[in-house]
Protein backbone atom coordinates (compact mmCIF):
# COMPACT_ATOMS: atom_id res chain seq x y z
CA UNK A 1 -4.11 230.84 132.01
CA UNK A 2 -1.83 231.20 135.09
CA UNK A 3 1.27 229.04 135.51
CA UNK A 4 1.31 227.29 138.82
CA UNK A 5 2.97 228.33 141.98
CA UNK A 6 6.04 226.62 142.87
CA UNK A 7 6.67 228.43 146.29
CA UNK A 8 5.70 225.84 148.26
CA UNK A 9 7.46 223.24 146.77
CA UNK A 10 10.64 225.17 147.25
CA UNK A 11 9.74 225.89 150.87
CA UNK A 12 9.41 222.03 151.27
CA UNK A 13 12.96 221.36 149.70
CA UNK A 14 14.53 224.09 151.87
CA UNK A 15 13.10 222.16 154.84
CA UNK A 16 14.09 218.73 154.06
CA UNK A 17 17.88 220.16 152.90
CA UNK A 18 17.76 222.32 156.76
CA UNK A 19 16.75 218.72 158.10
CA UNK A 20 19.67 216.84 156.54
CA UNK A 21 22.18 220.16 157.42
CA UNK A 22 20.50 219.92 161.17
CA UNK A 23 21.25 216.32 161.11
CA UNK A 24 24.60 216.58 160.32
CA UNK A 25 25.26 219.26 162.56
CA UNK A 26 23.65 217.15 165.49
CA UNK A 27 26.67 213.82 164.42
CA UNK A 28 29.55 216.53 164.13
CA UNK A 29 28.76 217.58 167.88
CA UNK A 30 27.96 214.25 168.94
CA UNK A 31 31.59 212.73 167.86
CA UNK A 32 33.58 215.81 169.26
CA UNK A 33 34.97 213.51 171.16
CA UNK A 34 35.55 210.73 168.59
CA UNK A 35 39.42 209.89 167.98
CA UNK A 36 39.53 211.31 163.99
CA UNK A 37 36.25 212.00 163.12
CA UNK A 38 36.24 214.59 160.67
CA UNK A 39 33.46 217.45 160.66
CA UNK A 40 30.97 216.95 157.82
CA UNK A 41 28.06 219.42 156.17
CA UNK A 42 26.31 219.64 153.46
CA UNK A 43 26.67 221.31 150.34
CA UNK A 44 24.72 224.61 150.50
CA UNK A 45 21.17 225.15 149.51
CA UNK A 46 21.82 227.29 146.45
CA UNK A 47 24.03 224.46 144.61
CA UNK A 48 21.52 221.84 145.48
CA UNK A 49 18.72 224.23 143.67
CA UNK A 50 20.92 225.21 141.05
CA UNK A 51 20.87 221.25 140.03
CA UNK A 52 16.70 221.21 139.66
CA UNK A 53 17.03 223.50 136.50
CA UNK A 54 14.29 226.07 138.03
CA UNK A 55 14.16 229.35 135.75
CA UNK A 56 12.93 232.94 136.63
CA UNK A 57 9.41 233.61 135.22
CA UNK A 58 8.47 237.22 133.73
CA UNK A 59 4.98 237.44 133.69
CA UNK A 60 5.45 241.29 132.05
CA UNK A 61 7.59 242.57 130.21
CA UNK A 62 8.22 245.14 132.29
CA UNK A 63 9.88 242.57 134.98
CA UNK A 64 13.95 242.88 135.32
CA UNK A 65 15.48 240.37 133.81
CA UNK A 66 18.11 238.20 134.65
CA UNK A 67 20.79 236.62 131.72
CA UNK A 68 23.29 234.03 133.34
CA UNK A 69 25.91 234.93 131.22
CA UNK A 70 26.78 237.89 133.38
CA UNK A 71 27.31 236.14 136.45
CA UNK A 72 30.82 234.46 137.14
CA UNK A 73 31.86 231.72 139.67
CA UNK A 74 34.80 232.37 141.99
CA UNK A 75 36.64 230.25 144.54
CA UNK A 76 35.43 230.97 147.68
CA UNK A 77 38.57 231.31 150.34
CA UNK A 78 37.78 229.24 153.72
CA UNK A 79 38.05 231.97 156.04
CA UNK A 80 37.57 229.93 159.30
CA UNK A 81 39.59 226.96 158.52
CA UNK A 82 38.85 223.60 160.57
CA UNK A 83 41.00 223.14 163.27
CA UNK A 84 42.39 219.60 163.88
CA UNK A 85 43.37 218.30 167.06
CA UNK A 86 46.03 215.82 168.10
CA UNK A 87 43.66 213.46 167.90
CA UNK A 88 42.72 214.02 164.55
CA UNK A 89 38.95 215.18 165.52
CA UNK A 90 37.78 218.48 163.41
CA UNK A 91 34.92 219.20 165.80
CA UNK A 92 34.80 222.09 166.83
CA UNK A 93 32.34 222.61 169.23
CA UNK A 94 31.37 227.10 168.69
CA UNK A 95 31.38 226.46 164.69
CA UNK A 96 28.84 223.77 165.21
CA UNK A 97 26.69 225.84 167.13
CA UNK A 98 26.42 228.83 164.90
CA UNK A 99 25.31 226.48 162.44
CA UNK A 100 22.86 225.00 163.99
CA UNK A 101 21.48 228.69 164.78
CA UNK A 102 22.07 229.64 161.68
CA UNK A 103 19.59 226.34 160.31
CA UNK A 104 17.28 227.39 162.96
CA UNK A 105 17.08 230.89 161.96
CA UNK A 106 16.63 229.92 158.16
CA UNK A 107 13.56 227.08 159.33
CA UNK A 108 12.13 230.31 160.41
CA UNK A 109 12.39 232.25 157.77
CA UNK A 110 11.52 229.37 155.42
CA UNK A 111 8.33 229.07 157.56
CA UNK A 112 7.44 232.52 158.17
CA UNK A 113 7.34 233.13 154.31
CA UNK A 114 5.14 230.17 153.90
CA UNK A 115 2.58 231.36 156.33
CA UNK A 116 2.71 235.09 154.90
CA UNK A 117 2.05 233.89 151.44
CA UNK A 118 -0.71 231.35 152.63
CA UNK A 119 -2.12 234.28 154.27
CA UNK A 120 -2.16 236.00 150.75
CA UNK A 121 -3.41 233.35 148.96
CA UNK A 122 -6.28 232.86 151.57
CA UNK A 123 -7.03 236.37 151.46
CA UNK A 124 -7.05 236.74 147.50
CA UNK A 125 -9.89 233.75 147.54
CA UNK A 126 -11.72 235.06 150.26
CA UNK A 127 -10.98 232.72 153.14
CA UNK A 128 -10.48 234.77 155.45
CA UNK A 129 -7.87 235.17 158.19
């Protein structure tokens, strides 16, 4: 018996979580001119998927495997703080833009995996191209 594939249900959260971060990029830039309007995002993928419980599968025992214990949390240090302007905006224009690259290079990604493993799961059934 095989245990199903849950690829493309992570692919679809990653899209709808780059949606919402794209979003909120897209109202930071559009109030950088707002009288204090503070910059907002979202929290990062990995804590959102952290909350659905999902656990690493080994289908051998030969696979490496992974024991939570061992990993510790630390506080991450804001090394490019948000800068605040006399009129008490936080927008700042260059940080919104690398994010929004940076969500446009992870849609990418997200989508370019998706269409590689279709590709493999089309192949291993015979489907073709």
């Amino acid at each position: 018996m095989t245990s199903p594939v849950h690829l493309f249900d992570l692919a679809s959260r990653q899209s709808q979580w780059l949606s919402t971060r794209q979003a909120t990029v897209a109202a930071n830039i559009a109030n950088a001119n707002t009288p204090g309007f503070k910059a907002r995002d979202v929290e990062p993928f990995s804590a959102s998927l952290d909350k659905t419980k999902l656990q690493m599968t080994a289908t051998s025992a030969q696979h490496i495997g992974f024991d939570g214990r061992t990993v510790s949390a630390s506080k991450v240090k804001k090394s490019d703080s948000w800068e605040t302007y006399v009129s008490g905006n936080s927008v700042t224009i260059e940080q919104e833009l690398m994010k929004s690259g940076e969500v446009s290079r992870q849609h990418q990604l997200n989508t370019s995996i998706v269409r590689s493993f279709h590709r493999m799961i089309m192949s291993a059934v015979g489907g073709g191209s």
